[in-house]
Protein backbone atom coordinates (compact mmCIF):
# COMPACT_ATOMS: atom_id res chain seq x y z
CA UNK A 1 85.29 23.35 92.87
CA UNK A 2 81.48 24.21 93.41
CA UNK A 3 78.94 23.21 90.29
CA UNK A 4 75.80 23.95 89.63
CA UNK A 5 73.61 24.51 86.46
CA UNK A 6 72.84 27.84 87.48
CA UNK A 7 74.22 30.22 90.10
CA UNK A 8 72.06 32.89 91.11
CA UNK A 9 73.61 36.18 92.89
CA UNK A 10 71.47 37.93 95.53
CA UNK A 11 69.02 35.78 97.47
CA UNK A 12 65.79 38.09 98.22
CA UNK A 13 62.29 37.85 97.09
CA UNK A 14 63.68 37.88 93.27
CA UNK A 15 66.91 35.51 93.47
CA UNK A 16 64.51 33.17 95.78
CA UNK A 17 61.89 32.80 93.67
CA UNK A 18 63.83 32.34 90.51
CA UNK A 19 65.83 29.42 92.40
CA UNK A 20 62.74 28.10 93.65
CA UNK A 21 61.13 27.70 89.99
CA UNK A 22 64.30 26.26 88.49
CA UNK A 23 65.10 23.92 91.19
CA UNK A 24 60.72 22.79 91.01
CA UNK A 25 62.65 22.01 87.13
CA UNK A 26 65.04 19.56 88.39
CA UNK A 27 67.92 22.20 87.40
CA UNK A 28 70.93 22.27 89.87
CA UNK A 29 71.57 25.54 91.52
CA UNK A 30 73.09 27.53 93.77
CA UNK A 31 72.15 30.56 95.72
CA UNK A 32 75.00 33.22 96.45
CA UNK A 33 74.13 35.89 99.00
CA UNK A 34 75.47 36.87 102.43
CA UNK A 35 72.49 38.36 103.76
CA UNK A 36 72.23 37.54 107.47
CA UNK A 37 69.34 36.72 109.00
CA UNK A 38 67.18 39.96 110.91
CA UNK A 39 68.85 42.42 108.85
CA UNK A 40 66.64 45.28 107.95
CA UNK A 41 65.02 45.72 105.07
CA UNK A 42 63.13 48.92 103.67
CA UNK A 43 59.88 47.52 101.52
CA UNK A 44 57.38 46.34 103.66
CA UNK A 45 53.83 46.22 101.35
CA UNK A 46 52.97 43.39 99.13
CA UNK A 47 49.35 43.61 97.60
CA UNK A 48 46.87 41.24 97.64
CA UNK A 49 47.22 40.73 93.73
CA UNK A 50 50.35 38.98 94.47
CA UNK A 51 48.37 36.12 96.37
CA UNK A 52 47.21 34.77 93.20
CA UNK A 53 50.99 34.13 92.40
CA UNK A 54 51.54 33.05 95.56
CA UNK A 55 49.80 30.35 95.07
CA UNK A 56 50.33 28.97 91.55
CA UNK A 57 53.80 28.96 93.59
CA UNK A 58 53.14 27.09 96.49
CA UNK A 59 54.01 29.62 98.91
CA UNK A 60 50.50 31.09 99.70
CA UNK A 61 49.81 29.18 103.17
CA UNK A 62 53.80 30.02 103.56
CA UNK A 63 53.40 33.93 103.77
CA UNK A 64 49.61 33.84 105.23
CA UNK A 65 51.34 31.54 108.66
CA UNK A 66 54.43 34.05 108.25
CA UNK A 67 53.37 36.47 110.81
CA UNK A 68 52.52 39.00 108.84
CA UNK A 69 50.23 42.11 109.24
CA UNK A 70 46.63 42.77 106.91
CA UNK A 71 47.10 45.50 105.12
CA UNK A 72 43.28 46.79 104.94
CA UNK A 73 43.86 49.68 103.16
CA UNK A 74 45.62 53.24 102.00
CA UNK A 75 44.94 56.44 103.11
CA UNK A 76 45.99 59.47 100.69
CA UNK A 77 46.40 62.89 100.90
CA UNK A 78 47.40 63.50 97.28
CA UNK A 79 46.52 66.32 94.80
CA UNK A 80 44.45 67.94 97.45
CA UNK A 81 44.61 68.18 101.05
CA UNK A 82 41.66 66.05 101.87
CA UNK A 83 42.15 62.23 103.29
CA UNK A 84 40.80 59.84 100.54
CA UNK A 85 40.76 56.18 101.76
CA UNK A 86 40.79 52.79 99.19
CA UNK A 87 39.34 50.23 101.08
CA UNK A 88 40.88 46.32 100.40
CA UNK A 89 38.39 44.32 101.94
CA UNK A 90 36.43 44.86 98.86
CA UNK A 91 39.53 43.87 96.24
CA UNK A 92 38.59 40.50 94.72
CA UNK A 93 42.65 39.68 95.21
CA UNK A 94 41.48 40.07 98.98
CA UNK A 95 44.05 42.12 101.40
CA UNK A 96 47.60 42.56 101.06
CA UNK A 97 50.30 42.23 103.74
CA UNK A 98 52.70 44.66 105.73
CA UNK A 99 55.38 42.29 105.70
CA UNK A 100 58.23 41.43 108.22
CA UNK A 101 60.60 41.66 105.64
CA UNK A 102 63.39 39.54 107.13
CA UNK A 103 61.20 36.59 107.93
CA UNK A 104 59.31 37.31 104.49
CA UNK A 105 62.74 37.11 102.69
CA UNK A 106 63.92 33.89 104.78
CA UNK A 107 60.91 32.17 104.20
CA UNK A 108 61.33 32.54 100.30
CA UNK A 109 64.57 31.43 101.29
CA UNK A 110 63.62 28.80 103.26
CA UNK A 111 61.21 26.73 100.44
CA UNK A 112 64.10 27.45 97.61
CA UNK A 113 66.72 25.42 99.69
CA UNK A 114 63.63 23.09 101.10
CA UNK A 115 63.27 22.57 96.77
CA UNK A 116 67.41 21.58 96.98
CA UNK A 117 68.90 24.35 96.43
CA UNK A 118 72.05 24.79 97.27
CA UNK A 119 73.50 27.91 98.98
CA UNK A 120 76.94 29.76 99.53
CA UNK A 121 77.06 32.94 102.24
CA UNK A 122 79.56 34.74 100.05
CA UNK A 123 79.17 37.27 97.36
CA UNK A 124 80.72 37.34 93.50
CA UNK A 125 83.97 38.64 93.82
CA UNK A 126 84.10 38.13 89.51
CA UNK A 127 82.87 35.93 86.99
CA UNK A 128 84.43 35.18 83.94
CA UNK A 129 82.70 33.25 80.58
CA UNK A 130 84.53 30.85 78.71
CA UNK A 131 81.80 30.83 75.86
CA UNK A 132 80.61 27.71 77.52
CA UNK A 133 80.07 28.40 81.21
CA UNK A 134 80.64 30.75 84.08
CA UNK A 135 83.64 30.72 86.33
CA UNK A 136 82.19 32.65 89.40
CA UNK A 137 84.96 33.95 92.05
CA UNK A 138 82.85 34.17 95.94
CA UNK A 139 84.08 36.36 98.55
CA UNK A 140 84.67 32.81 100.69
CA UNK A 141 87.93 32.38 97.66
CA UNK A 142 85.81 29.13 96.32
CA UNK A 143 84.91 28.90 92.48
CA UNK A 144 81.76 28.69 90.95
CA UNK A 145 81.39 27.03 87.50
CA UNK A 146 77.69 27.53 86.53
CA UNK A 147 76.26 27.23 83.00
CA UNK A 148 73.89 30.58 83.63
CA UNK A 149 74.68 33.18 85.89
CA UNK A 150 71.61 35.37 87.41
CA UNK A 151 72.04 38.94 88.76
CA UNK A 152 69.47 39.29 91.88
CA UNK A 153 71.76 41.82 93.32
CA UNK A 154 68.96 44.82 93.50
CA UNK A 155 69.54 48.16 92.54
CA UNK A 156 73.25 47.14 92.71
CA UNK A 157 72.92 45.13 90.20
CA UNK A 158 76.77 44.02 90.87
CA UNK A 159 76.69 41.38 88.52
CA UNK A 160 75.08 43.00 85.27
CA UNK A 161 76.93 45.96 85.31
CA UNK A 162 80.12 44.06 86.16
CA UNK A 163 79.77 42.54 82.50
CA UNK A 164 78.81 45.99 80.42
CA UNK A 165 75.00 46.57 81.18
CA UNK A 166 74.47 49.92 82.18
CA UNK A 167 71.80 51.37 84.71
CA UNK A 168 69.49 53.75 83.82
CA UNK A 169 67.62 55.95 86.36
CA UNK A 170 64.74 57.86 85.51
CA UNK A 171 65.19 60.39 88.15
CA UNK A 172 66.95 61.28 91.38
CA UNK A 173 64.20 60.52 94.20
CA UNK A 174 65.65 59.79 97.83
CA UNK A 175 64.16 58.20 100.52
CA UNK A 176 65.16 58.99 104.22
CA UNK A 177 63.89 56.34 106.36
CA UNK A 178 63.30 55.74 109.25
CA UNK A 179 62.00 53.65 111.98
CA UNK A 180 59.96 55.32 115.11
CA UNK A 181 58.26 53.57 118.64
CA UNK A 182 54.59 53.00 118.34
CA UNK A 183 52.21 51.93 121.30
CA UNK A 184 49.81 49.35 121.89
CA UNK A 185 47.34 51.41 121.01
CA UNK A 186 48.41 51.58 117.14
CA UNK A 187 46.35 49.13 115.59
CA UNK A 188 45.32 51.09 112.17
CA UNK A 189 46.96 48.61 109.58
CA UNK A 190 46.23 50.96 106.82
CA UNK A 191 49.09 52.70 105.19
CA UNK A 192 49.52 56.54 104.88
CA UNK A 193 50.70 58.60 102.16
CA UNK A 194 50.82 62.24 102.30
CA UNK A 195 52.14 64.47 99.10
CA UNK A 196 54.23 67.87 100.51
CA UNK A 197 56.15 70.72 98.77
CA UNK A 198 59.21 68.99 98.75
CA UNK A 199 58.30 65.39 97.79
CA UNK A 200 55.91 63.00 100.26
CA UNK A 201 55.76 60.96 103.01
CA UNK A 202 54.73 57.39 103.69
CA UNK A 203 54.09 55.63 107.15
CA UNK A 204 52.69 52.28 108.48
CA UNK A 205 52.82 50.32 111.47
CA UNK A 206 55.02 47.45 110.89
CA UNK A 207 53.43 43.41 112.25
CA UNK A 208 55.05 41.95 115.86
CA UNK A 209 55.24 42.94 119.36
CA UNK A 210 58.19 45.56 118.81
CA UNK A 211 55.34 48.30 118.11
CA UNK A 212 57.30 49.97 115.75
CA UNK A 213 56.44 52.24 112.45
CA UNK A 214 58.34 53.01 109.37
CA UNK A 215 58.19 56.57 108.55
CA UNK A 216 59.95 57.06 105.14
CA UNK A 217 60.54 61.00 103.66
CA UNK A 218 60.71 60.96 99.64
CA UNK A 219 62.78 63.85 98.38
CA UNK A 220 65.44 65.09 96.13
CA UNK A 221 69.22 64.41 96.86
CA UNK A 222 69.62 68.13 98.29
CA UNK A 223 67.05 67.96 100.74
CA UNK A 224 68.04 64.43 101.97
CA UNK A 225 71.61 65.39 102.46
CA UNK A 226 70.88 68.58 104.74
CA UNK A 227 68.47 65.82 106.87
CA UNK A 228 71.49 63.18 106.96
CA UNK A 229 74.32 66.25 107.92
CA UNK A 230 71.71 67.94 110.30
CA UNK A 231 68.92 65.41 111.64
CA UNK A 232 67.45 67.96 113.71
CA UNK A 233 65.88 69.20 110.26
CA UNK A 234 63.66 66.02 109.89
CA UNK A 235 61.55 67.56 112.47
CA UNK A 236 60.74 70.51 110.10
CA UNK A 237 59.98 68.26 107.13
CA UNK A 238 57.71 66.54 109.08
CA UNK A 239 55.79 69.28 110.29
CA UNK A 240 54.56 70.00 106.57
CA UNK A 241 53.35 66.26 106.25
CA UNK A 242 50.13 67.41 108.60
CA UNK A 243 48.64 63.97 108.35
CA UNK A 244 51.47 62.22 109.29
CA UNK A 245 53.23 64.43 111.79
CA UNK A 246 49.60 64.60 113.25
CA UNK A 247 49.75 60.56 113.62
CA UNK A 248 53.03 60.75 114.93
CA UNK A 249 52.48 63.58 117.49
CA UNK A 250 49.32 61.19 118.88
CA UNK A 251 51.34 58.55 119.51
CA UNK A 252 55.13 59.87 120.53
CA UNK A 253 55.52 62.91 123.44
CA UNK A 254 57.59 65.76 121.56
CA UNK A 255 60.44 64.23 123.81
CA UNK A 256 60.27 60.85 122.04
CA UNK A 257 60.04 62.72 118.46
CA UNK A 258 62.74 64.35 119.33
CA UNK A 259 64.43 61.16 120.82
CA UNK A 260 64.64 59.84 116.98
CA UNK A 261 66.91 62.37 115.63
CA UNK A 262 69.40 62.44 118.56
CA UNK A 263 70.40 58.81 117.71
CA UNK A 264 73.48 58.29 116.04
CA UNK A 265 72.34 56.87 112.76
CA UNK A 266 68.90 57.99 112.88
CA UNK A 267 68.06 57.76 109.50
CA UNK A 268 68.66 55.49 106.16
CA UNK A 269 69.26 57.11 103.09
CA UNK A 270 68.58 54.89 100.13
CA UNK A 271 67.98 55.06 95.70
CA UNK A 272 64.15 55.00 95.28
CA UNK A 273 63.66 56.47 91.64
CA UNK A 274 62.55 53.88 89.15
CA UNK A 275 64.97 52.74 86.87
CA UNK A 276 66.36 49.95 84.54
CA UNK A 277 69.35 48.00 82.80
CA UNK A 278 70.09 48.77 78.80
CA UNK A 279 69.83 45.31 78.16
CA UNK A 280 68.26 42.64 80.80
CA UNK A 281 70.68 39.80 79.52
CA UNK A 282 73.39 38.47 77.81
CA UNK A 283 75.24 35.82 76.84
CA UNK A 284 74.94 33.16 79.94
CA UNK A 285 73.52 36.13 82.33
CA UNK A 286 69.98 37.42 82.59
CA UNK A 287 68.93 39.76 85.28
CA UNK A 288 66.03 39.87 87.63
CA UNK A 289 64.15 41.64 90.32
CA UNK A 290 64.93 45.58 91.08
CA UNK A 291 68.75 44.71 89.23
CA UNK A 292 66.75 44.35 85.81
CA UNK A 293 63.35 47.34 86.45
CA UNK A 294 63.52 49.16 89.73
CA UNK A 295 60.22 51.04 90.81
CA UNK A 296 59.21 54.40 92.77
CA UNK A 297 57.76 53.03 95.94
CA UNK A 298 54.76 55.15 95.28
CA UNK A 299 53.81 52.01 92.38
CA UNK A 300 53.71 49.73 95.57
CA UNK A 301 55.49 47.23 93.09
CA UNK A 302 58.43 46.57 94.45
CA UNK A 303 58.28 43.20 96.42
CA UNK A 304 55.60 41.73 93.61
CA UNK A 305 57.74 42.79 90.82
CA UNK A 306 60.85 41.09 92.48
CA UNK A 307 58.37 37.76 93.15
CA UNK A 308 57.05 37.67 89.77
CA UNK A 309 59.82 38.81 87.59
CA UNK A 310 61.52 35.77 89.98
CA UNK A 311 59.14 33.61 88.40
CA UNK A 312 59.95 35.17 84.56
CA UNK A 313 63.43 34.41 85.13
CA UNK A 314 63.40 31.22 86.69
CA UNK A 315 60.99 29.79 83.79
CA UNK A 316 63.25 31.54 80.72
CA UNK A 317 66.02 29.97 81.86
CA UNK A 318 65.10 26.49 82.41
CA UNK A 319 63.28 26.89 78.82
CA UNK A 320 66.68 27.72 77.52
CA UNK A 321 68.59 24.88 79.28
CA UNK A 322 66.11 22.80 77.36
CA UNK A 323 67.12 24.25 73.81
CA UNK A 324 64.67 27.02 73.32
CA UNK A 325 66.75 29.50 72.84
CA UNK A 326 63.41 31.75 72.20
CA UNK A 327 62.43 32.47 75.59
CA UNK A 328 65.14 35.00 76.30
CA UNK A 329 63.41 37.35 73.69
CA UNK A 330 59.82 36.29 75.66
CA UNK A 331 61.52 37.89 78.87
CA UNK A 332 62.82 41.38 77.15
CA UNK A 333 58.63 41.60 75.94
CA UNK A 334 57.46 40.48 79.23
CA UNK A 335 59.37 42.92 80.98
CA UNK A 336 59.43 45.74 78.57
CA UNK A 337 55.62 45.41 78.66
CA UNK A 338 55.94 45.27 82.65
CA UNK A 339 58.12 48.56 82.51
CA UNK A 340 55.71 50.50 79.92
CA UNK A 341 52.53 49.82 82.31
CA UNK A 342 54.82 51.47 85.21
CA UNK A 343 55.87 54.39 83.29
CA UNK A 344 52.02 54.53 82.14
CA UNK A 345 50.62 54.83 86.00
CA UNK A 346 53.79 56.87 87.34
CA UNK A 347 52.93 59.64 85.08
CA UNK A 348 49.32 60.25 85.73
CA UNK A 349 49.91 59.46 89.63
CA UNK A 350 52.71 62.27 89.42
CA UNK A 351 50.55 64.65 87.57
CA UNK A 352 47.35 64.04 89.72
CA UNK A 353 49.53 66.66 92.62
CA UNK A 354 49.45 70.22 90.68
CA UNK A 355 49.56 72.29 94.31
CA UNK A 356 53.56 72.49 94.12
CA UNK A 357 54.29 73.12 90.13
CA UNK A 358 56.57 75.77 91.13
CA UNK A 359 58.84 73.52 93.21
CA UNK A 360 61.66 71.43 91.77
CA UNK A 361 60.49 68.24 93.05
CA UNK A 362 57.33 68.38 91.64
CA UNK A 363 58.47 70.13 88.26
CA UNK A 364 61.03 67.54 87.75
CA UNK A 365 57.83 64.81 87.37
């Protein structure tokens, strides 16, 4: 039978990080995820306020030799149809990164088990509390016993609602993405968002020699169904998205445009609303990363929420391990506070686009 202090389920930026801090402890643990390695992954932005944690981590020279592309800016077309541009050279955090999300998330990885952790390629079948530990079930058929249990899962989050937490969404936003050829000649690192009648649109050009972009549609469930049952429609989206269909159409013949709806799979249809658990732990769990608060992409918190919250949970529950019993109350405030400050800045982005009132998407936020 397996041991460990803590087991940890789900092993991206949030299960890393939290493994990383409690292993830094001296705590045993044990990392449970079955990711492999190159499998995609949808957020790509980190901001450069996250270097500052970064490096009270260790990990700052990590991500900066990681391959990773500058991220020198954001271009908007929001609340009117005019381009306004934020410039980060100027942002005393310095730039943030378009990330290579798999070799971002095995790098994290990467310095957790480097710290000792220990990790199992499985997934919790069940776990089971006996008042005094966890017995946790894997996928592999080996047991787990674990004094704290994390849930890392992500929007899943497998593990918290498995023992009574419920998730709570604050709306129904889809995002259909996908990911289209670029060229050589696509060197603008800056990212683009562009608000439309029936939601908006958000494209970047992701780091390597692939010369690929992400081009991600953010709808309502209707609209994002009639795209998945008839791609062809995508095309017609797009064309409302000026900005971005104009980027596209400089880049990509109409026969390559065309080319990315005629695939099989074309497109990826994944949650993006913000959202979060009734309670964020419980007796011998405590949840972290997008399985505790999830956030609308537009926030750009994502990744640095699932880093930092990491961080949160990692700390709370080696401070509990060592009697203070406390801390768990510190993390509801810390992240109740966190979630308030979202809701805050979701609103007046949200309201800041009064050309489309009249439509459901918009009169839904």
């Amino acid at each position: 039978m397996l041991t460990a202090e803590v087991a940890i389920a789900g092993a991206g930026p949030a299960g890393a990080i939290a493994a990383l801090v409690l292993a830094q402890a001296g705590r045993l643990v044990c990392l449970i995820d079955d990711v492999q390695p190159g499998t995609p992954k949808v957020g790509e932005s980190l901001p450069g306020a996250a270097r500052p944690l970064l490096r009270d981590l260790g990990l700052l020279a990590r991500v900066e030799a990681g391959g990773h592309s500058p991220c020198y800016g954001n271009l908007s077309v929001w609340g009117s149809p005019q381009v306004i541009e934020t410039d980060f050279i100027r942002d005393p955090n310095g730039l943030g990164w378009h990330l290579d999300r798999p070799k971002f998330d095995q790098s994290l990885r990467q310095a957790a088990l480097e710290a000792g952790v220990q990790r199992q390629l499985a997934r919790v079948r069940s776990a089971q509390w006996s008042g005094q530990d966890w017995s946790v079930v894997l996928t592999s058929g080996q047991t787990l016993t674990a004094r704290w249990l994390l849930d890392a899962t992500g929007r899943r989050a497998a593990v918290a609602r498995q023992l009574g937490a419920r998730r709570q969404r604050d709306d129904d936003l889809v995002a259909v993405v996908t990911w289209v050829p670029s060229c050589a000649e696509d060197r603008d690192t800056r990212t683009l968002v562009e608000a439309v009648p029936n939601g908006w649109w958000y494209t970047s050009r992701l780091p390597g020699a692939e010369h690929q972009r992400v081009v991600v549609f953010h709808t309502e469930p209707k609209i994002a169904s009639i795209v998945r049952r008839h791609p062809e429609t995508w095309l017609t989206y797009l064309s409302h998205a000026h900005h971005v269909s104009g980027l596209l159409q400089r880049m990509l013949t109409p026969e390559q445009l065309s080319a990315v709806v005629a695939k099989s799979r074309p497109f990826v249809l994944t949650e993006a609303c913000g959202a979060r658990l009734n309670r964020f732990w419980g007796e011998g769990w405590l949840a972290v990363g997008d399985a505790a608060l999830s956030f609308d992409p537009l926030s750009s918190q994502g990744i640095f929420n699932g880093l930092y919250t990491g961080m949160l949970a990692g700390q709370t529950v080696d401070a509990v391990l060592a009697g203070q019993e406390n801390a768990l109350q510190g993390y509801t405030q810390q992240l109740e506070s966190i979630r308030a400050a979202y809701l805050q800045h979701h609103r007046v982005f949200y309201q800041a686009e009064e050309r489309w009132c009249d439509r459901t998407f918009w009169s839904q936020r």
